[in-house]
C-alpha atoms as a PDB file:
ATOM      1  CA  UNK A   1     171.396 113.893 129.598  1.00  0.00           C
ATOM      2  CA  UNK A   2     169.648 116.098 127.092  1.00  0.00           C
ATOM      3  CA  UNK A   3     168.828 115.555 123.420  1.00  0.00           C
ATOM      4  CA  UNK A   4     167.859 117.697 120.833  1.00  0.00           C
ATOM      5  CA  UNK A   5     166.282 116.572 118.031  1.00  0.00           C
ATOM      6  CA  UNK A   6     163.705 119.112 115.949  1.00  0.00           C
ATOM      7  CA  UNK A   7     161.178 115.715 114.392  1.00  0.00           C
ATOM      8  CA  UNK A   8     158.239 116.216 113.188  1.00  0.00           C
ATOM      9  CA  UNK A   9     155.420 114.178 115.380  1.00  0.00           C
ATOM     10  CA  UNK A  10     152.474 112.324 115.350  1.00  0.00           C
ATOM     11  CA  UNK A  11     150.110 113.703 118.737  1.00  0.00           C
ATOM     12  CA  UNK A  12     147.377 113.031 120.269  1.00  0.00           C
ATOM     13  CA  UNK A  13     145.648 115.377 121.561  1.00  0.00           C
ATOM     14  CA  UNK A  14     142.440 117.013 123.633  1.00  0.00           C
ATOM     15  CA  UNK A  15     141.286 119.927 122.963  1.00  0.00           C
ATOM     16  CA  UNK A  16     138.801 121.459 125.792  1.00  0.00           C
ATOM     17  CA  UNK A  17     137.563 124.951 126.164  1.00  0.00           C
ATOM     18  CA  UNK A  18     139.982 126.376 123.889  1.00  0.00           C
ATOM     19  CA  UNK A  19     143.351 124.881 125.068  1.00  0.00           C
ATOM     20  CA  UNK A  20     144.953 121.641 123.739  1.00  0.00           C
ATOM     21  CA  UNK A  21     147.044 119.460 125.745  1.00  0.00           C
ATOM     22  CA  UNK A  22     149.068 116.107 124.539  1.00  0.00           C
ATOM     23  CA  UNK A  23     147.970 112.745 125.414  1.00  0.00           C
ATOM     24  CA  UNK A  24     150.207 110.870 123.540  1.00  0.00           C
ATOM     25  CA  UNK A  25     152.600 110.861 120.852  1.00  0.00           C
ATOM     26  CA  UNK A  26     154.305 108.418 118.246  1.00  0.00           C
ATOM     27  CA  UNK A  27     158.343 108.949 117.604  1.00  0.00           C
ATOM     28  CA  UNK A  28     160.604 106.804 116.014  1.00  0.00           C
ATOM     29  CA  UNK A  29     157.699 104.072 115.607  1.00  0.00           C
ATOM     30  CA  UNK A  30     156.785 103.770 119.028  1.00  0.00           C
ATOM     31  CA  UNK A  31     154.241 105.314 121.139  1.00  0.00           C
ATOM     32  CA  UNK A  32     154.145 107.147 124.104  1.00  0.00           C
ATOM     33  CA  UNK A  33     151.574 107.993 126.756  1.00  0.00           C
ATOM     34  CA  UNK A  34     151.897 111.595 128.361  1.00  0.00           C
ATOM     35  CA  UNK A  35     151.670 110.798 132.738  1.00  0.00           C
ATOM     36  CA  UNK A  36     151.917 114.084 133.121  1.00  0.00           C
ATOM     37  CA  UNK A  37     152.037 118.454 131.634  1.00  0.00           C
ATOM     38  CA  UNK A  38     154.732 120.239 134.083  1.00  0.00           C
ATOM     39  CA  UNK A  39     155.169 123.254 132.285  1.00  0.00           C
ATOM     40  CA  UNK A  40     153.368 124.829 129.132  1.00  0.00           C
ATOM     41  CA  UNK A  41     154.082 128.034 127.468  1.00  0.00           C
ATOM     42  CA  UNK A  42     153.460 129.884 123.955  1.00  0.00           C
ATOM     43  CA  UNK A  43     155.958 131.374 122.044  1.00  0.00           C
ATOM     44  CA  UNK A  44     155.745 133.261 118.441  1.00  0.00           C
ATOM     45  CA  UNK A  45     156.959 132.499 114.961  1.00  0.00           C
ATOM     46  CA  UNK A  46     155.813 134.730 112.302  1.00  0.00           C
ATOM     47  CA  UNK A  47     152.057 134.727 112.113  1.00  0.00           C
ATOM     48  CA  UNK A  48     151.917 131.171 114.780  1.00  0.00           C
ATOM     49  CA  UNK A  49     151.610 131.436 118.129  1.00  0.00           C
ATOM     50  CA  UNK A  50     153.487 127.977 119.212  1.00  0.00           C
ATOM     51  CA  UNK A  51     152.310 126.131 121.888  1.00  0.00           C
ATOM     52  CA  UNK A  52     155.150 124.185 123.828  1.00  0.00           C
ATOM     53  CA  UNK A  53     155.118 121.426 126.612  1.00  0.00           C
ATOM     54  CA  UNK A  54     156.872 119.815 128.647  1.00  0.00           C
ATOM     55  CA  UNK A  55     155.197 116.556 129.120  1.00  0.00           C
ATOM     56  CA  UNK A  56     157.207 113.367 131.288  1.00  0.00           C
ATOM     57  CA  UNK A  57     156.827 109.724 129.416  1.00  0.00           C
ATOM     58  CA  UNK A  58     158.233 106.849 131.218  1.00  0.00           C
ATOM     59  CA  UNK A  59     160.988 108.432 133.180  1.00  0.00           C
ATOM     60  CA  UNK A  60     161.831 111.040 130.749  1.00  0.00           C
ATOM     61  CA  UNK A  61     160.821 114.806 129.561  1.00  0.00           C
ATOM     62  CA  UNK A  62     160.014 115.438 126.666  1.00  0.00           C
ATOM     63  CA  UNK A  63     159.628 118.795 125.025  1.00  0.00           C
ATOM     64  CA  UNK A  64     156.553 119.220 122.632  1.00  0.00           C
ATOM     65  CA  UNK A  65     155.504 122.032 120.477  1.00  0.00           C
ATOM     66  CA  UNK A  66     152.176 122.541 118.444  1.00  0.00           C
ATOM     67  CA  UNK A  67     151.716 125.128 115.431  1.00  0.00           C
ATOM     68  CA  UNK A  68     148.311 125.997 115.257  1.00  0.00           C
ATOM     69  CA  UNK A  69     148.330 127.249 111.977  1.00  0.00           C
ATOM     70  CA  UNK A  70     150.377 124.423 110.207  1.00  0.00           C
ATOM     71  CA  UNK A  71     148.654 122.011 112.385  1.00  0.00           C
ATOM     72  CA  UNK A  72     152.186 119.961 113.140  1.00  0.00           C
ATOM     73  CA  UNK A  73     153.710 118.927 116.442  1.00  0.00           C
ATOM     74  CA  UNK A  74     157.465 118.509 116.808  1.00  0.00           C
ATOM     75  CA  UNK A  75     159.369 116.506 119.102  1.00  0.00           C
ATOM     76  CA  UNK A  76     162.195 119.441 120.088  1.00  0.00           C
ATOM     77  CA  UNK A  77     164.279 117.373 122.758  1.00  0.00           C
ATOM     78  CA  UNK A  78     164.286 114.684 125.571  1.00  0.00           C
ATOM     79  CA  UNK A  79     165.919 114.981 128.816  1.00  0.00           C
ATOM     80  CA  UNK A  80     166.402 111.277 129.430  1.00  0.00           C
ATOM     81  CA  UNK A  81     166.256 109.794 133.210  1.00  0.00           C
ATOM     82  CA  UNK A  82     165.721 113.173 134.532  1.00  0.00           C
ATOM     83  CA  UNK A  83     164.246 111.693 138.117  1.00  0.00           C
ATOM     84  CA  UNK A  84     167.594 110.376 139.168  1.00  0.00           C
END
């Protein structure tokens, strides 16, 4: 079951050789660890290039997306239960 939701994020993140990757992120007052990056790609908005992941928490996938030049994250959906 997917759900979309466009929220604004708190990430954290490491940032190594000039690439960034998610290590955890707070949403809806509770935090969640990143197990695991399966896909990353960039995308472009105006003047950004976005930088978008999908990271699995606890069962679930969870679609992340950095602008560099606002410096926000957003939280753009969740595939819930998505291992079976």
């Amino acid at each position: 079951m997917a759900l979309e939701t466009n929220e604004r994020v708190t990430v954290g993140a490491v940032f190594s050789g000039g690439k960034v990757r998610p290590a955890w992120f707070l949403w809806r007052g509770r935090k969640y660890a990143v197990g695991e990056v399966t896909f990353a790609w960039e995308s472009k908005e105006g003047v950004a290039r976005l930088q978008h992941f999908s990271v699995v928490s606890g069962g679930n996938v969870y679609a992340l997306s950095y602008n560099p030049v606002e410096c926000v994250w957003d939280l753009k959906g969740v595939e819930q239960d998505w291992r079976g």
